[in-house]
Protein backbone atom coordinates (compact mmCIF):
# COMPACT_ATOMS: atom_id res chain seq x y z
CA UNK A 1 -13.06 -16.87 -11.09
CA UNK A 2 -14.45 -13.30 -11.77
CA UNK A 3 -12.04 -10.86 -12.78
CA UNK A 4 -11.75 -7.63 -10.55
CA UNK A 5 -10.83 -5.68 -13.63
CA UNK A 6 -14.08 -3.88 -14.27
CA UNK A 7 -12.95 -0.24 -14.31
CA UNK A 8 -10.70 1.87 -16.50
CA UNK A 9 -11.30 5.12 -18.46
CA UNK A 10 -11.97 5.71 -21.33
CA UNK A 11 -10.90 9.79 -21.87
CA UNK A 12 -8.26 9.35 -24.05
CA UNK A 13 -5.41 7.71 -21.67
CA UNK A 14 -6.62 8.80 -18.39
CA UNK A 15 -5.02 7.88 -14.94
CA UNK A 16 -5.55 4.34 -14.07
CA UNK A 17 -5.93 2.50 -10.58
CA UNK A 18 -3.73 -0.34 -9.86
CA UNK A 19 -4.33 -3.07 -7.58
CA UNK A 20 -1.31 -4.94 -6.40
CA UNK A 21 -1.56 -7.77 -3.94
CA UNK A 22 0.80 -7.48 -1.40
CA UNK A 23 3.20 -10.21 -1.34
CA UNK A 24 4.18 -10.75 2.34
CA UNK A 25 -0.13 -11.01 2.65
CA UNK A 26 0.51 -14.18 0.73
CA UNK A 27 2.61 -15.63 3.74
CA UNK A 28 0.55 -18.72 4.62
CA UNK A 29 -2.14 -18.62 2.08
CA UNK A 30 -2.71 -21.99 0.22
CA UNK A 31 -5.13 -25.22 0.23
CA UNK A 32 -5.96 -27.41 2.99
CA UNK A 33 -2.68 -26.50 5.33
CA UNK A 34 -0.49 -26.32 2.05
CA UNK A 35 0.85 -23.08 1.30
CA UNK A 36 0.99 -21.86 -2.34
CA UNK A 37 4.23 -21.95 -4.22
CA UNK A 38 5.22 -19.24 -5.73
CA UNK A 39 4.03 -20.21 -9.34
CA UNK A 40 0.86 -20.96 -7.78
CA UNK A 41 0.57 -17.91 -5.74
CA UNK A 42 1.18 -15.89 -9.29
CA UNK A 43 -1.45 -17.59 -10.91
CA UNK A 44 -4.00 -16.92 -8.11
CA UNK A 45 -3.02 -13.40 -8.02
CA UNK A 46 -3.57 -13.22 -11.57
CA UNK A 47 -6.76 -15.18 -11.88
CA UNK A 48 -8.48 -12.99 -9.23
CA UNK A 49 -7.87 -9.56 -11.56
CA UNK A 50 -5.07 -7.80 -9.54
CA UNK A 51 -3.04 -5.63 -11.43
CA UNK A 52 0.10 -6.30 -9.92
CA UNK A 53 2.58 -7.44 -6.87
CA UNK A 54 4.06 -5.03 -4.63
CA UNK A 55 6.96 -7.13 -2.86
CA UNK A 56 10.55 -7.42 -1.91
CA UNK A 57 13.90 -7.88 -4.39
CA UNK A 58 14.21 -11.40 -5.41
CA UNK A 59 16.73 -13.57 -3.96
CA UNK A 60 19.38 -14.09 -6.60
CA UNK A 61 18.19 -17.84 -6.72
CA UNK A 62 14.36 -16.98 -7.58
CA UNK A 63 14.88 -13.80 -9.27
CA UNK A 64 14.86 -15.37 -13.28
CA UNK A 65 11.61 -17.33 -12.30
CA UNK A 66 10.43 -13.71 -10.53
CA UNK A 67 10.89 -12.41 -13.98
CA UNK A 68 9.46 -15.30 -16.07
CA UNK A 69 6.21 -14.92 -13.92
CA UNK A 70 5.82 -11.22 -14.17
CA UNK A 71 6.49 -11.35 -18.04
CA UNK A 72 3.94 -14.50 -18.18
CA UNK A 73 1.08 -13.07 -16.04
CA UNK A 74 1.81 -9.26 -17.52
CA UNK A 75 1.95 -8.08 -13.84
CA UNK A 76 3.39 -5.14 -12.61
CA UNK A 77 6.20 -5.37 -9.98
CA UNK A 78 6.64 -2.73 -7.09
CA UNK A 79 9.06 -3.35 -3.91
CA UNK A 80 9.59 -2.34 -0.46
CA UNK A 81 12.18 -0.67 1.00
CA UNK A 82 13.59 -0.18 4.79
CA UNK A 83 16.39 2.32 4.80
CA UNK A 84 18.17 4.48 7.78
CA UNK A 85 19.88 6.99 6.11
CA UNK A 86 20.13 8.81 2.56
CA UNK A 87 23.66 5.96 1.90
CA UNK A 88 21.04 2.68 2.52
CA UNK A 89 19.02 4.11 0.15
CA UNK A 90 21.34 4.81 -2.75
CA UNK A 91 22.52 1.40 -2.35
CA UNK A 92 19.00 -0.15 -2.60
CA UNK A 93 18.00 1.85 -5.23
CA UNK A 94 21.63 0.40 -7.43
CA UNK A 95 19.82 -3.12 -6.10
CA UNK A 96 17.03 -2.35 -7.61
CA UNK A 97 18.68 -1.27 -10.97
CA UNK A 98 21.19 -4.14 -11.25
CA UNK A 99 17.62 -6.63 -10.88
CA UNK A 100 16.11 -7.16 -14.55
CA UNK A 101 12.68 -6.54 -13.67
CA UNK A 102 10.35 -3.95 -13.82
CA UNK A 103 10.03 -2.36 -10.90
CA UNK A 104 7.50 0.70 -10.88
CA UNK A 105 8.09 2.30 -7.83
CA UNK A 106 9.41 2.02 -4.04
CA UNK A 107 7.60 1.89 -1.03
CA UNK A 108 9.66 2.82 2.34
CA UNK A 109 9.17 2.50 5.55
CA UNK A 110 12.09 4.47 6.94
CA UNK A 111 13.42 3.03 10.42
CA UNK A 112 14.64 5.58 12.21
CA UNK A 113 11.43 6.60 14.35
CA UNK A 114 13.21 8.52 17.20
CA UNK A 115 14.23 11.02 14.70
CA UNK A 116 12.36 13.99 14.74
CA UNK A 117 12.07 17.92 13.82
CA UNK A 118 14.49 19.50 11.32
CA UNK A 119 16.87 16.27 10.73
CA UNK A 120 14.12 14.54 10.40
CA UNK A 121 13.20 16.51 7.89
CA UNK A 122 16.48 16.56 6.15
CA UNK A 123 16.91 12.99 6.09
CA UNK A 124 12.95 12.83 4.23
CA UNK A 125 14.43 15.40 1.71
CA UNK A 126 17.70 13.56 1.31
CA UNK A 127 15.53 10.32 0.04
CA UNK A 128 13.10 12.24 -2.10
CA UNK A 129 16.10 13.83 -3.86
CA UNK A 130 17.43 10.41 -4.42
CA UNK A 131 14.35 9.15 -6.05
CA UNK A 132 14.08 12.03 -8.38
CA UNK A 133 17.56 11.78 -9.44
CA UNK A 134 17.15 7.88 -10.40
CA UNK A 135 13.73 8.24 -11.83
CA UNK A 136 12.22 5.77 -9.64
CA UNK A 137 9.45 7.12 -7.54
CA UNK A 138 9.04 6.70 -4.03
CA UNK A 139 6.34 6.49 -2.02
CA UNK A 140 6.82 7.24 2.04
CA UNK A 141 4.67 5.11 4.06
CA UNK A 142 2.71 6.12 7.25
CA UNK A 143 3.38 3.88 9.70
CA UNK A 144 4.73 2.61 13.20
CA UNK A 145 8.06 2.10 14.44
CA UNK A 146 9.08 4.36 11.61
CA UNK A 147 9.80 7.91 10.98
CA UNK A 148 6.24 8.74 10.49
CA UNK A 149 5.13 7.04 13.35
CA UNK A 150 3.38 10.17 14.91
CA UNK A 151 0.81 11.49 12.78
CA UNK A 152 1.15 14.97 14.09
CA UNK A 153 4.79 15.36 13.52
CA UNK A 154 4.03 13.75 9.92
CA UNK A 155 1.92 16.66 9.58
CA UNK A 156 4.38 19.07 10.00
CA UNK A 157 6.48 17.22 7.32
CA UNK A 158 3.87 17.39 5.33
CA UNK A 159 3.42 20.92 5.86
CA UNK A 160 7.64 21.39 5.54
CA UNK A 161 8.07 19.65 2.50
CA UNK A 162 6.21 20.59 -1.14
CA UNK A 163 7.19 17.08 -2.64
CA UNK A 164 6.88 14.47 0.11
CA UNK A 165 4.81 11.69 -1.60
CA UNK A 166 2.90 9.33 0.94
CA UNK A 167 1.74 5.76 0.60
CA UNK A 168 -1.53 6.14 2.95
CA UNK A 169 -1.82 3.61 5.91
CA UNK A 170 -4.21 4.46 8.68
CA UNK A 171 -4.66 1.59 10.84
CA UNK A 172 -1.11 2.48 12.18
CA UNK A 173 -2.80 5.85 13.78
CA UNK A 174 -5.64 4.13 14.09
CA UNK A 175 -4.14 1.92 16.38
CA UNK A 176 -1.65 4.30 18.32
CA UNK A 177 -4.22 6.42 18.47
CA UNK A 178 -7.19 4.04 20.42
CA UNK A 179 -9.71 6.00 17.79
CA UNK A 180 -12.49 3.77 18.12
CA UNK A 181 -13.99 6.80 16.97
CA UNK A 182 -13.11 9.77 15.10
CA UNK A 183 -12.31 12.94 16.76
CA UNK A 184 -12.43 16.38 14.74
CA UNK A 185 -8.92 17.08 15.73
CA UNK A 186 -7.76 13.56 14.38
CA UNK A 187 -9.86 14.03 11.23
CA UNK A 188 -8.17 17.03 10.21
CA UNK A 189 -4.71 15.85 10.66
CA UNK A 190 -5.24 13.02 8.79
CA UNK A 191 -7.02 14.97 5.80
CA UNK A 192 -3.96 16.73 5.91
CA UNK A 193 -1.47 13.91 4.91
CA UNK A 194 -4.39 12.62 2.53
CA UNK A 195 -3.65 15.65 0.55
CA UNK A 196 -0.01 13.85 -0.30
CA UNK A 197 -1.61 10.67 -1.41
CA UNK A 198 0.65 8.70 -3.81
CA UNK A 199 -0.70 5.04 -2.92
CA UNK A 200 -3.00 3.40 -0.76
CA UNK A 201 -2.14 0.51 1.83
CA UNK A 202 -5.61 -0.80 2.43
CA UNK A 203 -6.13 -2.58 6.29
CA UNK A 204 -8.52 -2.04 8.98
CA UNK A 205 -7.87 -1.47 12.18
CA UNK A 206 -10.58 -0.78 15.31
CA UNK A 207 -8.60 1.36 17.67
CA UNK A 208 -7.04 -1.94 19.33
CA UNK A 209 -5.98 -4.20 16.95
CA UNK A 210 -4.02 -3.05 13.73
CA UNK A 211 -5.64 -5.34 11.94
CA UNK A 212 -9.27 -6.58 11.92
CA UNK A 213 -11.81 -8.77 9.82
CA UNK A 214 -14.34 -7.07 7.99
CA UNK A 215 -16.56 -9.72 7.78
CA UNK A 216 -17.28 -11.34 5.07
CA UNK A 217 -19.32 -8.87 3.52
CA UNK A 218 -17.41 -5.69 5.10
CA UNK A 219 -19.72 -5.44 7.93
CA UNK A 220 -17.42 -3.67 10.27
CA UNK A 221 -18.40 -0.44 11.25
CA UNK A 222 -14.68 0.96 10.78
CA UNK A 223 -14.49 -0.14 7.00
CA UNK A 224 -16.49 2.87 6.47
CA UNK A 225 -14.11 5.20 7.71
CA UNK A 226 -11.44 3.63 5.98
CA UNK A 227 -13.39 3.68 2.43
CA UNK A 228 -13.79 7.26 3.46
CA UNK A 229 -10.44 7.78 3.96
CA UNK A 230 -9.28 6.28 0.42
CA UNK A 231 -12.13 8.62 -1.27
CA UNK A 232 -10.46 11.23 -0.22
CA UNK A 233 -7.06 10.20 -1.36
CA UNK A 234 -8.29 9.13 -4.08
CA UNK A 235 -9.97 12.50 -4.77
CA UNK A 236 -7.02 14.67 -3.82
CA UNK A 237 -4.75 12.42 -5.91
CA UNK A 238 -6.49 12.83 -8.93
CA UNK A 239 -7.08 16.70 -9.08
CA UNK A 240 -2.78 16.58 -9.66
CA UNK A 241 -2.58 13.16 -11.77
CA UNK A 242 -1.07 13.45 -15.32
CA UNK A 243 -3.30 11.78 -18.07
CA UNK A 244 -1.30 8.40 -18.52
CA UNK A 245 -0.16 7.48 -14.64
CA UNK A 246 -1.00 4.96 -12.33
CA UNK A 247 -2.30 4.89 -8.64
CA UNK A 248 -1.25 2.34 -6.72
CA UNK A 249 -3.82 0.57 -4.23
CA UNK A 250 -2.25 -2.62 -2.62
CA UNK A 251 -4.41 -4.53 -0.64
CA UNK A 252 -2.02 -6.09 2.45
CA UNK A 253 -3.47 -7.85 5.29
CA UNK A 254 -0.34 -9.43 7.24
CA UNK A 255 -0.13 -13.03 8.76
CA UNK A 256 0.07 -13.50 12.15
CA UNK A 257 0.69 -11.40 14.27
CA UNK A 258 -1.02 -8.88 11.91
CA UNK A 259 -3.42 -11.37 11.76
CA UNK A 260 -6.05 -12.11 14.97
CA UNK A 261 -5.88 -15.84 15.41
CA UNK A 262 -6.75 -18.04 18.29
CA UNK A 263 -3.52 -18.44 19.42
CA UNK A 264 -0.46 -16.10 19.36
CA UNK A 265 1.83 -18.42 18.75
CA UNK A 266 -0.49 -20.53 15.85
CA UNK A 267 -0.38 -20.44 12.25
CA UNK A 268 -3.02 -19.30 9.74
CA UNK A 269 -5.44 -22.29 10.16
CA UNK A 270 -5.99 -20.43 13.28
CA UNK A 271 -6.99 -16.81 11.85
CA UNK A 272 -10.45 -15.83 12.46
CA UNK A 273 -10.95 -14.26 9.39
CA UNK A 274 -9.61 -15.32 5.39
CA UNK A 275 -6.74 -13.13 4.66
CA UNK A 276 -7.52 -13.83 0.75
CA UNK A 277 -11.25 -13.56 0.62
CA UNK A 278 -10.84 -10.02 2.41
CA UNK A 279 -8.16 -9.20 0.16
CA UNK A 280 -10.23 -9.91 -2.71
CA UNK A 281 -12.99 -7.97 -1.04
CA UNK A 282 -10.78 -5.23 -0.86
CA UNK A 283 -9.75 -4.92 -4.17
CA UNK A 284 -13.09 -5.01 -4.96
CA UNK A 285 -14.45 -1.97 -3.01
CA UNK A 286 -11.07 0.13 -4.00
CA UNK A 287 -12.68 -0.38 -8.12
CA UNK A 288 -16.16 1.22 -6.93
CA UNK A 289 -14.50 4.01 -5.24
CA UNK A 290 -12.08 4.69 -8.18
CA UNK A 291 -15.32 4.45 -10.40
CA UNK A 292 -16.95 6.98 -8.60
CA UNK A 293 -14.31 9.34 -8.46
CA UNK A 294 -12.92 9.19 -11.91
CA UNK A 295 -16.95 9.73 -13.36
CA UNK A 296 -16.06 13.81 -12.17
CA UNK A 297 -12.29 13.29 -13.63
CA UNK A 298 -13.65 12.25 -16.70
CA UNK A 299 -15.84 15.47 -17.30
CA UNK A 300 -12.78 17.49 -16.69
CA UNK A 301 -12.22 20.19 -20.05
């Protein structure tokens, strides 16, 4: 299988891209009806070039093979986390210290999306401060059913807070939004949060599904917003990046109900599109954007 690892700098140590495979996109993916095990599903994911897995904490019964994997297939490990308030984080982040592995960074969605205005903001501050004092970064995702589930109150987070860091997902406004085209109004807002790019979540969504194919040559019309999008991030990202660290680009297409099939209630032999294949087409398209962008970073004094 060809390797998607066809891009890295060469200035010195420069900032690299990582792509991570998501592993709750992994849900369902195998041979012939047979889903992967989890050896199998790290060898795939390793064979195919990705950089990386961005998960969940192992279960106490599979974390020592989670660790002999990682260690065999020299992947890096990133997790996901779900917290409330400032207390569920502290205790995930002691979770994530008492588990052997290496864990890079965390990736939140933070369920409390009826909060709003100042203790909203206080609660966002509260979990950055947390993260700084354990040294393990975090990344706030944009995203429904969450705290930043209205992009223009995420703005004024944005806006509120000097060292919010965002993990980029716009198929969630996107979709709340119906933009089956993009308004100047939206486009600004969303340039705004782009400005706070710490990772990339990369999915498509139309305006009425969250999710989409892309064909199988990323036909769809809206892939080229979303490339756009990831430029961008991309771009502002890099104009703060420190010579040696990493940006984190994890492809994650869900399983149904993420997933369009032909029946709500069927399983993955009744998607309409290849989760993997898309994935892979995905990480594929994040390496020519990085190329592109680092070519300026790399003529930087």
């Amino acid at each position: 299988m060809k390797s998607l690892k066809t891009c890295t700098l060469t200035k010195e140590a420069g900032p690299r891209l990582e792509v991570l495979m998501s592993w709750w996109a992994m849900n369902g993916i195998g041979e012939e009806g047979c889903e992967w095990s989890i050896a199998e599903k790290f060898r795939h994911i390793a064979e195919a070039g990705y950089d990386g897995i961005n998960g969940f904490l192992p279960s106490t019964e599979s974390a020592a093979e989670w660790r002999r994997l990682l260690d065999h297939y020299g992947l890096s490990f990133s997790v996901n986390a779900y917290p409330k308030s400032a207390q569920d984080m502290r205790a995930f982040i002691s979770q994530v210290k008492s588990y052997k592995g290496r864990v890079s960074f965390i990736n939140a969605q933070v369920l409390t999306p009826f909060l709003t205005g100042q203790p909203a903001e206080a609660l966002l501050q509260q979990l950055t401060d947390i993260s700084e004092q354990s040294g393990l970064p975090l990344f706030i995702e944009t995203h429904r059913g969450t705290i930043t589930q209205d992009l223009i109150r995420t703005v004024e987070y944005v806006e509120h807070l000097a060292n919010l860091n965002l993990t980029i997902d716009f198929s969630h406004y996107v979709v709340a939004g119906e933009m089956h085209t993009i308004s100047d109004e939206a486009e600004m807002l969303l340039q705004k949060l782009l400005t706070r790019t710490t990772s990339i979540h990369a999915r498509v969504s139309n305006g009425e599904q969250v999710q989409v194919s892309i064909g199988d040559s990323g036909e769809h019309p809206m892939l080229h917003e979303f490339e756009r999008w990831w430029r961008s991030g991309m771009s502002h990202w890099l104009k703060c990046s420190k010579p040696d660290s990493l940006f984190p680009f994890v492809c994650e297409l869900g399983p149904a109900p993420y997933a369009i099939t032909m029946d709500e209630f069927a399983g993955r032999q009744h998607e309409i599109s290849d989760r993997w294949s898309q994935s892979l087409l995905f990480a594929e398209r994040a390496r020519e954007i990085w190329k592109q962008q680092t070519a300026s970073w790399l003529d930087r004094p």
